[in-house]
Protein backbone atom coordinates (compact mmCIF):
# COMPACT_ATOMS: atom_id res chain seq x y z
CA UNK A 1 -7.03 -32.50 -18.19
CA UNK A 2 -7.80 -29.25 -19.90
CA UNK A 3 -5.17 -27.51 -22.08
CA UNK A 4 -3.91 -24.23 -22.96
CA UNK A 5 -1.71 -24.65 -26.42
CA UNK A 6 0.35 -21.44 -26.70
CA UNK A 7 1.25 -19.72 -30.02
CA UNK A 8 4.11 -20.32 -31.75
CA UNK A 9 7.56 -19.31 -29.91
CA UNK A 10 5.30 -17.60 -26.76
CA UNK A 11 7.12 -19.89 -24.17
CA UNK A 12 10.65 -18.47 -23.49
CA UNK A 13 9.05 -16.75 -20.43
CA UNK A 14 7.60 -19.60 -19.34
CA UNK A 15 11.54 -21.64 -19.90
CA UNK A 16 12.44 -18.95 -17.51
CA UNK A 17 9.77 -20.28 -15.21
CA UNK A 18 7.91 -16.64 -15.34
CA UNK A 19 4.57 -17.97 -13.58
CA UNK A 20 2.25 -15.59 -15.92
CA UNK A 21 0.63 -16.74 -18.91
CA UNK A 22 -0.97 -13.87 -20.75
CA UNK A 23 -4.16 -14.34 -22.53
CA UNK A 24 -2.10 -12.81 -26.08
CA UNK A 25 -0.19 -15.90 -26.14
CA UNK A 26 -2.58 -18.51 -26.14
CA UNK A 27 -3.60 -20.41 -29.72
CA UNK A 28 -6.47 -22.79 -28.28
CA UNK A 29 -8.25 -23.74 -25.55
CA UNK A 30 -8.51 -27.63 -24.68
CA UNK A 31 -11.82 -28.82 -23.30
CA UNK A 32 -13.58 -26.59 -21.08
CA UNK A 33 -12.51 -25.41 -17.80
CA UNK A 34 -13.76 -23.63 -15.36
CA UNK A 35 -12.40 -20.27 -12.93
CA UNK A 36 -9.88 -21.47 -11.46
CA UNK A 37 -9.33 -25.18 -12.57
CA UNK A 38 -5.78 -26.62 -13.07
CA UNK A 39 -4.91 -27.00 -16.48
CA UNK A 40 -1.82 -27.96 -18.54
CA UNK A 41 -0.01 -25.40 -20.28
CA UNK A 42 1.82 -26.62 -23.56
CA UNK A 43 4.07 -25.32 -26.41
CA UNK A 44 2.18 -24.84 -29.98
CA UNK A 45 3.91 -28.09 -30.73
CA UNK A 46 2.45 -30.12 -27.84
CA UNK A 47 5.26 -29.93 -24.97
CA UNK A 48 4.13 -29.84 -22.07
CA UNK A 49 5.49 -27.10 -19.78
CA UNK A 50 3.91 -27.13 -16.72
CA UNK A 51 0.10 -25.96 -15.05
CA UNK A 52 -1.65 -23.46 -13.65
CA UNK A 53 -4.59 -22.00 -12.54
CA UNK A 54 -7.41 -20.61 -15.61
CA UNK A 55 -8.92 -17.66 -15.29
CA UNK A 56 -10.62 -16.80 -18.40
CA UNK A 57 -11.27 -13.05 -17.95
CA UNK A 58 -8.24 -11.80 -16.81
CA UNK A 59 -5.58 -10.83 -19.34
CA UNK A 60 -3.46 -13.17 -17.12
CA UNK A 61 -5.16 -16.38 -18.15
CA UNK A 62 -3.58 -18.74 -16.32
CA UNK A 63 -0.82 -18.48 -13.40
CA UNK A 64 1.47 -21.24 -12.88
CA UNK A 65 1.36 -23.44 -10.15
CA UNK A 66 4.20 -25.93 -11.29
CA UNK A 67 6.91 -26.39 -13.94
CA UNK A 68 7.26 -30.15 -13.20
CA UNK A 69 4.74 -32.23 -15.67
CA UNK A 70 4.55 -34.75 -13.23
CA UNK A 71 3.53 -32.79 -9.98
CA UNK A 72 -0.40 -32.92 -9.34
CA UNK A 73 -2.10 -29.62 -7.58
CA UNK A 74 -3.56 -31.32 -4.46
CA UNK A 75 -4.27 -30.91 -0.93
CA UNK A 76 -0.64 -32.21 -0.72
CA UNK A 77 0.72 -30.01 -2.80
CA UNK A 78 -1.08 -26.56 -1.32
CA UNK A 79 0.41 -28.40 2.34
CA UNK A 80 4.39 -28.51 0.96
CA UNK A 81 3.79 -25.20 -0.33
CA UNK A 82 2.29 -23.28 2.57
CA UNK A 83 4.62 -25.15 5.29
CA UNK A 84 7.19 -23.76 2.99
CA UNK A 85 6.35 -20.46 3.04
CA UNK A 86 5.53 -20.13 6.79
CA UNK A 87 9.27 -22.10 7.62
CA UNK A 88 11.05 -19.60 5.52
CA UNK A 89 9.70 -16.88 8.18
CA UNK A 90 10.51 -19.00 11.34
CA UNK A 91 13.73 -19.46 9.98
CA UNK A 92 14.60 -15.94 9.55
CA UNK A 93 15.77 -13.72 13.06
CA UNK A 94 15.08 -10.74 11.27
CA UNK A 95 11.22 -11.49 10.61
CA UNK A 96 9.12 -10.79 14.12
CA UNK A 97 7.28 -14.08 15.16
CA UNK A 98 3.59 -12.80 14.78
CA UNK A 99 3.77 -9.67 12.65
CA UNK A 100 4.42 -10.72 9.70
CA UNK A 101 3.89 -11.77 5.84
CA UNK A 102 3.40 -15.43 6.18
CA UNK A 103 2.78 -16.18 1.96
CA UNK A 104 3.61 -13.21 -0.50
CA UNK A 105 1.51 -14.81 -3.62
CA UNK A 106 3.53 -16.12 -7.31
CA UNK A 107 6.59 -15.67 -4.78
CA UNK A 108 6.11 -18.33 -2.43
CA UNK A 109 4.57 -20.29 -5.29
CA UNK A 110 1.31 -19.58 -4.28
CA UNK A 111 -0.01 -17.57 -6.49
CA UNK A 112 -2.64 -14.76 -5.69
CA UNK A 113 -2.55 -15.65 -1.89
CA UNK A 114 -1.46 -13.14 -0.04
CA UNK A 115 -1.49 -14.13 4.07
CA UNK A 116 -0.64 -12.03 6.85
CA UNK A 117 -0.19 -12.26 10.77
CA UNK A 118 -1.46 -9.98 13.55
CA UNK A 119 -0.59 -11.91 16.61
CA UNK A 120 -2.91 -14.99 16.98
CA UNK A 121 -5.05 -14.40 13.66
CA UNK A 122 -4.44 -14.81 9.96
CA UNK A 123 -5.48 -12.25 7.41
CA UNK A 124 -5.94 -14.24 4.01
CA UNK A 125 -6.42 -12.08 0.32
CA UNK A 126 -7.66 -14.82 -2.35
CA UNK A 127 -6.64 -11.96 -5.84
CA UNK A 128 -6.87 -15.23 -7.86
CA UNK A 129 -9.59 -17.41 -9.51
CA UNK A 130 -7.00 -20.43 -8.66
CA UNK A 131 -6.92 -19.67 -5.39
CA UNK A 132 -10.30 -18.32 -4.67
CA UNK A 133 -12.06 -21.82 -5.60
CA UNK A 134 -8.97 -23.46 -2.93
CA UNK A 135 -10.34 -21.16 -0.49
CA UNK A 136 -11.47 -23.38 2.29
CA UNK A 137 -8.58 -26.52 1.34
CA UNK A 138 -6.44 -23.50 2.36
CA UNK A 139 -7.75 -21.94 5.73
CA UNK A 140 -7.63 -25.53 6.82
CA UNK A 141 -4.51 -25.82 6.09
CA UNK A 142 -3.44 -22.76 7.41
CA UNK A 143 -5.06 -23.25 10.49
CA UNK A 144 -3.11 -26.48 11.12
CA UNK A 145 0.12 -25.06 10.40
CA UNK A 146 -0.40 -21.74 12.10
CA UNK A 147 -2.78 -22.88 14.98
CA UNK A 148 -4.21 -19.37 14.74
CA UNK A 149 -7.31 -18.59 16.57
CA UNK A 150 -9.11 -17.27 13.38
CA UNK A 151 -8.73 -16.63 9.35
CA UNK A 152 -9.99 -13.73 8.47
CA UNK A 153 -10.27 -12.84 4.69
CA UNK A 154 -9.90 -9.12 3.28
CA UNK A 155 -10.26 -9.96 -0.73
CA UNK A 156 -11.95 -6.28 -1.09
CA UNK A 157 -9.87 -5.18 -3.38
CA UNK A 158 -10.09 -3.99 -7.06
CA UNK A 159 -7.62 -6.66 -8.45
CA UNK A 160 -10.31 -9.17 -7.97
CA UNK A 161 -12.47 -7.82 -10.33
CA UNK A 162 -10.12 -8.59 -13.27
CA UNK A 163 -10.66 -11.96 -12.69
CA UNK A 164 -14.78 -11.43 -12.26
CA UNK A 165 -14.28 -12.27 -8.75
CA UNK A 166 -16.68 -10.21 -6.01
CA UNK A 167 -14.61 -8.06 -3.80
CA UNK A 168 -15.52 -10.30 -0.20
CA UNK A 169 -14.49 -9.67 3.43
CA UNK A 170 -15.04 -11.17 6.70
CA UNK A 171 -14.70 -14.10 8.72
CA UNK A 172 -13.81 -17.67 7.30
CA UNK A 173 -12.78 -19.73 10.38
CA UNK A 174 -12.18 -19.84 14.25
CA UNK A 175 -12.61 -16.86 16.26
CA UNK A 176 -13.76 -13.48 14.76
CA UNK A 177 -10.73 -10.63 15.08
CA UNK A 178 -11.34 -7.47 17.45
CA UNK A 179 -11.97 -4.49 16.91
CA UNK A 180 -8.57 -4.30 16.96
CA UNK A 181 -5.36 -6.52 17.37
CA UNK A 182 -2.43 -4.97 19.36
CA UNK A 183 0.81 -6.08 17.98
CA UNK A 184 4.43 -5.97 18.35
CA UNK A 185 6.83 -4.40 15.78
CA UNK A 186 10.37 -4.76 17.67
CA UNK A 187 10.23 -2.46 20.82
CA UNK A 188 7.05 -0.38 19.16
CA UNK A 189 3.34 -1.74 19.51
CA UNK A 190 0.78 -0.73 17.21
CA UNK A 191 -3.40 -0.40 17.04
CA UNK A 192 -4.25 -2.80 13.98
CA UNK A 193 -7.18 -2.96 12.31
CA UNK A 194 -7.55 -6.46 10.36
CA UNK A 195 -11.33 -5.66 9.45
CA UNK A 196 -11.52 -2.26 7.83
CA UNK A 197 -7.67 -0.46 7.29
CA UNK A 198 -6.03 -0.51 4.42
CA UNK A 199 -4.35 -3.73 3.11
CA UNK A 200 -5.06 -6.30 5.43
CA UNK A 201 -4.89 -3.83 8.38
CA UNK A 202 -1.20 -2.93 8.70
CA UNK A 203 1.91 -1.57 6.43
CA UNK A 204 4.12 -4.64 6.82
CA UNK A 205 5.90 -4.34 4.18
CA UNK A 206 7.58 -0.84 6.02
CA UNK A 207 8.91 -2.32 9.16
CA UNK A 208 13.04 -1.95 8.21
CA UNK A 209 12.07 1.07 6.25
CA UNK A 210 10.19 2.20 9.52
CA UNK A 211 13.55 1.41 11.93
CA UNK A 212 16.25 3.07 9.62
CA UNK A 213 13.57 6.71 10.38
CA UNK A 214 14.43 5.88 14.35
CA UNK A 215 18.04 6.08 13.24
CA UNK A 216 17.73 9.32 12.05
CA UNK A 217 15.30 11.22 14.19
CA UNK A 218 17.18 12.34 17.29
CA UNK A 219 16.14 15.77 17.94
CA UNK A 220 14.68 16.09 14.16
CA UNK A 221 11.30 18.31 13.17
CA UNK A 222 9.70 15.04 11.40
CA UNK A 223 7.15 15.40 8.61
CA UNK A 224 4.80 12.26 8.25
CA UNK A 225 2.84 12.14 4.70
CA UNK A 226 0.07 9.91 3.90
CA UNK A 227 0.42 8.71 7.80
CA UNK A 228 -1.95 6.16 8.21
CA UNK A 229 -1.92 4.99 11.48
CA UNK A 230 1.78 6.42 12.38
CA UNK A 231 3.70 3.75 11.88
CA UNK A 232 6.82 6.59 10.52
CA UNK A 233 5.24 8.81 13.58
CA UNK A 234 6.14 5.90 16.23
CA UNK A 235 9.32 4.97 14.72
CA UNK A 236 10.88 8.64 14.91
CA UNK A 237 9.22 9.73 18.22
CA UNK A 238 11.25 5.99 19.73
CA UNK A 239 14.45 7.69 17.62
CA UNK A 240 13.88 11.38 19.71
CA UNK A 241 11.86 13.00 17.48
CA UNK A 242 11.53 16.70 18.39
CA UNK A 243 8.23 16.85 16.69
CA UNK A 244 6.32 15.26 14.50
CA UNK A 245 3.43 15.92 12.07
CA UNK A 246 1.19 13.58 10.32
CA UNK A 247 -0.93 14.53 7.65
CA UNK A 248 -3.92 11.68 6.46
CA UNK A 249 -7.18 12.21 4.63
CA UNK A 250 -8.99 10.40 7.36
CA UNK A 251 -9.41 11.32 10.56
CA UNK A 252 -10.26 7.71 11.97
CA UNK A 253 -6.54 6.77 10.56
CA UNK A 254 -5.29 9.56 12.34
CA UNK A 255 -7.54 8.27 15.65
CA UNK A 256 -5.94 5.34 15.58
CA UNK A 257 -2.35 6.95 15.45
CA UNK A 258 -3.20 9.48 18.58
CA UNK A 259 -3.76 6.35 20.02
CA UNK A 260 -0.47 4.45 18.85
CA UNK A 261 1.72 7.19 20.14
CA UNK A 262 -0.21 6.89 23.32
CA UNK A 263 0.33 2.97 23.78
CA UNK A 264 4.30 3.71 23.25
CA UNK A 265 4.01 5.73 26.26
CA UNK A 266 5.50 9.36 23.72
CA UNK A 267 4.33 12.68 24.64
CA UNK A 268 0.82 13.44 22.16
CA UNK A 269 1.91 17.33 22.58
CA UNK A 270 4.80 16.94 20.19
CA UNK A 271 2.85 15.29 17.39
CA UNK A 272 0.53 17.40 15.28
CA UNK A 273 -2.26 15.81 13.27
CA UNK A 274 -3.52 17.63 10.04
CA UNK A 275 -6.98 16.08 8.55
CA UNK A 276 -6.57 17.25 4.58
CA UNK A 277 -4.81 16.28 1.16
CA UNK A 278 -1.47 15.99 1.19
CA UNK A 279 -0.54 18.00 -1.80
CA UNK A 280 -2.54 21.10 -0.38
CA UNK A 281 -0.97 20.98 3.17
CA UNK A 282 2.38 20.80 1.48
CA UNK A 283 2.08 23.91 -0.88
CA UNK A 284 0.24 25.53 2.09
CA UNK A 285 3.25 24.63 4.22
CA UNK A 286 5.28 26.38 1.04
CA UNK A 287 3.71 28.97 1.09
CA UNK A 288 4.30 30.06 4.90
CA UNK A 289 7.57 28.82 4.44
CA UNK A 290 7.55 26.06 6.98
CA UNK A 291 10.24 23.98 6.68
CA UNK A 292 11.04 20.12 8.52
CA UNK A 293 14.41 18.13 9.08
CA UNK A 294 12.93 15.18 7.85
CA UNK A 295 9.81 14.67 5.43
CA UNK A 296 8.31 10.68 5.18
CA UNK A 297 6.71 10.40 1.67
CA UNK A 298 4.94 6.72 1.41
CA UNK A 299 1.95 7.43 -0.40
CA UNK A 300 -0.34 5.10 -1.76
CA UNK A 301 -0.35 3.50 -5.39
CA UNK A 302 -0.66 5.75 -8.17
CA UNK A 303 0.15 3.65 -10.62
CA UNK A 304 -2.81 0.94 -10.85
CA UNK A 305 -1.94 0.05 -14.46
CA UNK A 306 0.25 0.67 -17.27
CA UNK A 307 -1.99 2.86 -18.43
CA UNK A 308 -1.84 5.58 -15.78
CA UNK A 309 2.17 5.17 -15.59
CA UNK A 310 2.75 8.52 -16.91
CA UNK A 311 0.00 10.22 -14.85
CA UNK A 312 1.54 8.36 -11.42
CA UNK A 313 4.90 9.54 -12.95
CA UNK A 314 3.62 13.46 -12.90
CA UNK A 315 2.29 13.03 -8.86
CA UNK A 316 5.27 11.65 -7.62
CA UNK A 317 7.52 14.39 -9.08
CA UNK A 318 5.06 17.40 -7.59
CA UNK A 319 4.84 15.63 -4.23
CA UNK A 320 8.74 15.24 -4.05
CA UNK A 321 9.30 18.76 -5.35
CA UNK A 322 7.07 20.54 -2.66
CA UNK A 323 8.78 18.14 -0.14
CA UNK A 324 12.49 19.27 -1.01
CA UNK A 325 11.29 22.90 -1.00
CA UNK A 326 10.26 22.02 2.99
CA UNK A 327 13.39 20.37 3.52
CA UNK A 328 16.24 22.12 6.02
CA UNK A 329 19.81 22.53 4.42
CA UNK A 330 21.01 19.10 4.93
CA UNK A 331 17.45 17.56 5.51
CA UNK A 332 16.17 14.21 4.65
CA UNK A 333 13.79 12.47 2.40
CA UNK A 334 12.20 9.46 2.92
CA UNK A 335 10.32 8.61 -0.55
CA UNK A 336 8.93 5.48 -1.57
CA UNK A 337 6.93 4.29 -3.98
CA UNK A 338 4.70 1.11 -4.00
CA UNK A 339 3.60 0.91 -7.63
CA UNK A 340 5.09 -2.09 -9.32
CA UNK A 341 4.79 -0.09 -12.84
CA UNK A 342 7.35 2.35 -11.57
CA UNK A 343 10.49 0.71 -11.76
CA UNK A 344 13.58 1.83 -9.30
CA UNK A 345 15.40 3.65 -11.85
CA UNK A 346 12.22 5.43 -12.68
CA UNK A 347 11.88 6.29 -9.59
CA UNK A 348 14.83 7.63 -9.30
CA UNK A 349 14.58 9.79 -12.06
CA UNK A 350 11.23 11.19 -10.64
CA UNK A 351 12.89 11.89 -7.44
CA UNK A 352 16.16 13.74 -9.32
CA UNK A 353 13.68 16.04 -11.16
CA UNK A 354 12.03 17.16 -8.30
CA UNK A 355 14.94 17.91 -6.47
CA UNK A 356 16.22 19.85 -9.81
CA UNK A 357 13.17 21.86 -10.10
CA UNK A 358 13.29 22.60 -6.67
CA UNK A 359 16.54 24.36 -6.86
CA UNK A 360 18.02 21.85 -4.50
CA UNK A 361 20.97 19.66 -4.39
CA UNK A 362 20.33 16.04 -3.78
CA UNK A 363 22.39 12.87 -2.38
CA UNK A 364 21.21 9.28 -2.36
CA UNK A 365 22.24 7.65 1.11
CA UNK A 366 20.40 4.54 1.08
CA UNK A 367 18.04 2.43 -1.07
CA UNK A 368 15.51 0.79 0.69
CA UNK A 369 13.00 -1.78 -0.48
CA UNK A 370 10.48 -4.77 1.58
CA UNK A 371 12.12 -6.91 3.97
CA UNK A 372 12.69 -10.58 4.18
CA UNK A 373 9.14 -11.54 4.96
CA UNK A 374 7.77 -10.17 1.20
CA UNK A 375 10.77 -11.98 -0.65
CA UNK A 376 10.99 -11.86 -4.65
CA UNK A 377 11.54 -15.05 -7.04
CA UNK A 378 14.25 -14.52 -8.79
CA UNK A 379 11.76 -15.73 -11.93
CA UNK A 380 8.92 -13.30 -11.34
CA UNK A 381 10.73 -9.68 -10.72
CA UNK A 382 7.48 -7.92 -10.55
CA UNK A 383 7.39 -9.05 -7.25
CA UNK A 384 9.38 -6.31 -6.10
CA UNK A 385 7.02 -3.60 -6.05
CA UNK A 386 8.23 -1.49 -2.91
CA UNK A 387 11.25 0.69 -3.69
CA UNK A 388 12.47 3.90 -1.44
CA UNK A 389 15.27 6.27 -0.83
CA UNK A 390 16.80 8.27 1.67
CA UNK A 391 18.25 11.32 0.47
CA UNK A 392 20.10 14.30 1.71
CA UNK A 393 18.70 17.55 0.43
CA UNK A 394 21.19 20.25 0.52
């Protein structure tokens, strides 16, 4: 089997059974594999640690599949591992039945598979080489365990082309998804679009974050930002929302949310939709002093890569500032962030400074983060990439 030797004393992440082998650490290559192959993954002096997938142009050259020398990557092995992943779901009351993360990648041990459910059909992202080339082994399998009536694959995203992979969508097996796929969030339904929204279609990864708002809303002026399709919107109108006002740069996304408050059976005169950036309506809203009882802040990644850390540091701090200066006397924030380069503390920090410059007092009430169906190995921490916090803004 091919071989990756590491340099000398580059394994204690690995002894910790961190599933990323950068392409730094590596002394030689053994043989000559190809994206995506299994190989073995020794010490400089010729242990052998484990395997996992090659992927030569990524500076994550191989991701590991297994610590155990003596476990083979088969069709077996992707079966144990999926059935694992989709029991740990069933198991769990708190995780709906068919809205869902059914595999969250190096943290089910699968790793660069991401797969989602929207009622009877699977949404699959293949953001590995190792993966990728397992492709159809995998919607097999999936379709066996699942008994889905279609796999549909959304791998149109950037990360792909760090491993010189072609960003791909569309349909790999069974039925072809609707337009779109109605499904059920706890007492809310939703619009979802598996074929062209963001992600694979949905915000999954929101649904606690999306309840604790309902707790909150009762008679509250809400503030959506970076709406989407209204997920936030839904959840406070079912919690008594007075109001509520979503702000999205695209007007189909904010379509598709006139039409989720519609299938929830809420009033559409309370909700406002506003088609612009969300930085400009904000310091317009400053500027005519309008102010909100509670302001939702889930924007998308800034932070793509180390690299832009500090820039991603500098947005988050303006759009938390403008919020608190919108913010009632005793007003909430909702803020999250989904960029895995901005740790919690970070974050934190971002969101004190904003409140500071802003002339405004601030208390953490809770820390939120992604529920139980996007769970983090205790051995790969980055894995934890959604972090949020209510606060009271005084």
């Amino acid at each position: 089997m091919p071989a990756l030797t590491l340099k000398p004393d580059r394994e204690k992440s690995l002894i910790r059974l961190h599933p990323w082998v950068f392409s730094g650490a590596i002394e030689k290559v053994e043989g000559d594999p190809a994206p995506g192959a299994i190989v073995d993954v020794k010490t400089s002096d010729g242990v052998l640690i484990g395997r996992g997938g090659y992927s030569p142009t990524s500076q994550i050259i191989a991701r590991m599949w297994s610590f155990d020398p003596d476990e083979t990557i088969d069709g077996d092995f992707l079966r144990r591992r999926l059935q694992m992943a989709v029991d740990l779901r069933t198991a769990n009351p708190s995780v709906p039945d068919k809205t869902c993360r059914l595999v969250n990648a190096e943290s089910d041990g699968l790793p660069g598979l991401i797969v989602d459910r929207y009622g009877d059909f699977i949404v699959c992202q293949f953001l590995s080489c190792s993966v990728d080339v397992r492709k159809a082994e995998l919607v097999e399998i999936l379709q066996e365990i699942t008994q889905c009536a279609g796999v549909y694959e959304r791998s149109d995203v950037k990360v792909r082309e760090k491993e010189d992979l072609p960003l791909v969508a569309g349909n790999l097996a069974g039925d072809e998804p609707p337009e779109f796929i109605t499904v059920d969030e706890g007492q809310r339904r939703y619009e979802v679009d598996v074929r062209r929204g963001h992600k694979t279609g949905f915000y999954l990864d929101q649904r606690v974050n999306r309840e604790r708002l309902s707790d909150y809303s009762s008679g509250a002026d809400v503030l959506n930002c970076f709406s989407y399709t209204g997920g936030f919107a839904v959840s406070a109108l079912a919690g008594g929302a007075k109001s509520v006002t979503n702000i999205d740069t695209s007007g189909d996304c904010l379509a598709i949310g006139e039409r989720n408050v519609a299938l929830n059976g809420f009033d559409p005169a309370v909700v406002e939709n506003i088609d612009g950036d969300v930085f400009e309506v904000l310091r317009r809203f400053r500027d005519s002093r309008r102010t909100f009882d509670i302001i939702v802040l889930d924007p998308p990644r800034f932070a793509e890569s180390k690299a832009r850390l500090q820039q991603a540091c500098r947005g988050y701090k303006d759009i938390n500032l403008l919020a608190c200066k919108l913010l009632r006397p005793g007003g909430l924030l909702m803020t999250y962030s989904c960029s895995g380069h901005v740790a919690p503390d970070l974050f934190q920090k971002i969101v004190s400074d904003g409140a500071l410059d802003a002339n405004r007092f601030g208390q953490i009430l809770e820390r939120q983060y992604q529920p139980a169906d996007h769970p983090v190995a205790l051995n790969f921490p980055e894995g934890q990439y959604l972090k949020g916090l209510i606060c009271r803004i005084c």
